[in-house]
Protein backbone atom coordinates (compact mmCIF):
# COMPACT_ATOMS: atom_id res chain seq x y z
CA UNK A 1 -49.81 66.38 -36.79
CA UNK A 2 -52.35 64.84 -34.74
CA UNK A 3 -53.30 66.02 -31.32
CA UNK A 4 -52.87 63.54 -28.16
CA UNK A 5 -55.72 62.68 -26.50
CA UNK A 6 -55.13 64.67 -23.54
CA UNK A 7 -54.99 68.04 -26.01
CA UNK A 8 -58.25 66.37 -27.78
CA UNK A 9 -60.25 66.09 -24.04
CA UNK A 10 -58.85 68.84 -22.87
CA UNK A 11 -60.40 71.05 -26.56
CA UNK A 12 -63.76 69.27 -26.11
CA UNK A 13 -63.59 70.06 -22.60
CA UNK A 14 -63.21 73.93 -23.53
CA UNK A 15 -66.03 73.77 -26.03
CA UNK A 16 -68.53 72.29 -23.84
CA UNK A 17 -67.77 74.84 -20.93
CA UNK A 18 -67.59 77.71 -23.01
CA UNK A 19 -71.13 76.43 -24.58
CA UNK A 20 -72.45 76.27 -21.00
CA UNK A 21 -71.64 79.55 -20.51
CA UNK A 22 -73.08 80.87 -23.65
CA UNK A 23 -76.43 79.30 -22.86
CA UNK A 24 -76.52 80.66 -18.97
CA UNK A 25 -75.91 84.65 -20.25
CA UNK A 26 -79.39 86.18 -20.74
CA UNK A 27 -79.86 87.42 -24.12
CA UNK A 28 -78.34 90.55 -24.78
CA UNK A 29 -80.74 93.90 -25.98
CA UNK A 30 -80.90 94.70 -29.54
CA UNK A 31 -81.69 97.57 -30.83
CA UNK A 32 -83.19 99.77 -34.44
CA UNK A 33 -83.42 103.48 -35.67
CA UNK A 34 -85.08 104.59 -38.41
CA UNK A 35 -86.51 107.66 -39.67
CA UNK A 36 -90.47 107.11 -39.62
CA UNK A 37 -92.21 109.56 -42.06
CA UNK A 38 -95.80 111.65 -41.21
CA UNK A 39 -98.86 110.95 -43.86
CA UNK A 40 -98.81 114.12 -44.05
CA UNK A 41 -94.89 115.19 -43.78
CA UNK A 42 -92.38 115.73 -41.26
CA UNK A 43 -90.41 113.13 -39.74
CA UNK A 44 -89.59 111.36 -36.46
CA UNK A 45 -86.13 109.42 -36.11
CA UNK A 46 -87.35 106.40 -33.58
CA UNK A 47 -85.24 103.67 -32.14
CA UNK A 48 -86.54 100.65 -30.32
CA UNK A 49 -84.86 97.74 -28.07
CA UNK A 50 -86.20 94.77 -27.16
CA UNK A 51 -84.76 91.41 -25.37
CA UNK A 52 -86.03 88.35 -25.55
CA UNK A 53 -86.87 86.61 -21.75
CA UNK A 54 -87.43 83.30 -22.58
CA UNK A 55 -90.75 83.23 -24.40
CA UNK A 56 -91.22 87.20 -25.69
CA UNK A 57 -89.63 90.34 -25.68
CA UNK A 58 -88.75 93.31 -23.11
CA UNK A 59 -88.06 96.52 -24.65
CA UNK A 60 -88.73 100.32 -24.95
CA UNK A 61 -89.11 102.92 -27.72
CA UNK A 62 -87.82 106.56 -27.65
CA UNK A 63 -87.42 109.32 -29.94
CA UNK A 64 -83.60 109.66 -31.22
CA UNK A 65 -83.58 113.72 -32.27
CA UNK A 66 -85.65 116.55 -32.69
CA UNK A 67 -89.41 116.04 -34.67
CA UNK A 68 -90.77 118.08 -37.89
CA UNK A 69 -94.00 116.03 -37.49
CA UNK A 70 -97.12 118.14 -37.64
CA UNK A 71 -98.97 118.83 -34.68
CA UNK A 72 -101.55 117.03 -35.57
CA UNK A 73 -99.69 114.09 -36.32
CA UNK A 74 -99.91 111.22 -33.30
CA UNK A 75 -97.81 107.96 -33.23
CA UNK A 76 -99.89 104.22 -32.94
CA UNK A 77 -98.19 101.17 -31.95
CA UNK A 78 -99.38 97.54 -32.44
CA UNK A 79 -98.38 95.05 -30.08
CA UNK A 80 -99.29 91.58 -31.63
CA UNK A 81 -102.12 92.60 -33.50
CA UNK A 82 -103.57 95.01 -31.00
CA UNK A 83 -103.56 99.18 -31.84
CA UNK A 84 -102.95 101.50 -29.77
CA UNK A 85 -102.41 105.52 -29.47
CA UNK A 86 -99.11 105.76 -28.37
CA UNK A 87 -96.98 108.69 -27.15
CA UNK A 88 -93.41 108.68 -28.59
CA UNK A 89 -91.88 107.16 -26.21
CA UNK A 90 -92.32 103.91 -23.72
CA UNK A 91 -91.90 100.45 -22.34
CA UNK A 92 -93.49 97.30 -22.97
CA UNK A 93 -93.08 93.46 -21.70
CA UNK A 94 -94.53 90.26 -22.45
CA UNK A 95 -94.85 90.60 -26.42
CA UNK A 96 -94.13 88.84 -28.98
CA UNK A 97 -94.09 91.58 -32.29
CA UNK A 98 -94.60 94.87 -31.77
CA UNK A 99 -94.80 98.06 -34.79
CA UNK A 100 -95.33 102.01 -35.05
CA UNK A 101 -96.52 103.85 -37.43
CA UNK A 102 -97.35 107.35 -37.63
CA UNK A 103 -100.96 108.83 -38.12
CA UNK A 104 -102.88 112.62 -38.76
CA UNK A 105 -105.52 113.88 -37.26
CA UNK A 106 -106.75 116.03 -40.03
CA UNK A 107 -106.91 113.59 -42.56
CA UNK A 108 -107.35 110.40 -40.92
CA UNK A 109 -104.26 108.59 -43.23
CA UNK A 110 -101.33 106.82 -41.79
CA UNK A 111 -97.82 105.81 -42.36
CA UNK A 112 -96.99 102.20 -43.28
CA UNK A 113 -95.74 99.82 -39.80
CA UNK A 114 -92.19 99.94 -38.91
């Protein structure tokens, strides 16, 4: 049971091409949900996506079902290292780690990052 060399070039052949192709697709989006919880109750079921272009990531954020957050409860998202007030739902480009968390007016606490 050994292959003839023409089956053998014609396999390495296949893997190499198939390979090639593999490494000309851009990278496909991934994507997360979770259920992120208020400091102060409630809850807000958030997905993100994100694809990576080469030397970061592309992606967006949106909220995935109704909110029982307080009204006085905001959302902040760090994009590497940097904190910002966020509304609940967006775009961003060019970074490399990005995190929400949610946060209360009233008693100045917050969640822990997602």
């Amino acid at each position: 049971m050994f292959l003839s060399a023409a089956k053998k070039i014609g396999i390495i052949i296949a893997t190499v091409a198939g390979a090639s192709i593999l490494a000309a697709t851009p990278a496909s989006a991934a994507q997360q949900c979770t259920d992120l919880y208020g400091p102060e109750g409630g809850r807000l079921p958030l997905c993100k996506s994100w694809v990576w272009d080469g030397n970061d990531y592309d992606g967006r954020w949106w909220s995935d079902g109704p909110s029982t957050l307080p009204s006085h409860t905001y959302m902040q998202r760090r994009e590497d290292g940097v904190v910002r007030t966020s509304s609940f739902s967006g775009s961003y480009s060019d970074v490399s780690k990005i995190a929400f968390r949610l946060c209360d007016n009233l008693t100045n606490r917050c969640s822990g990052w997602w």
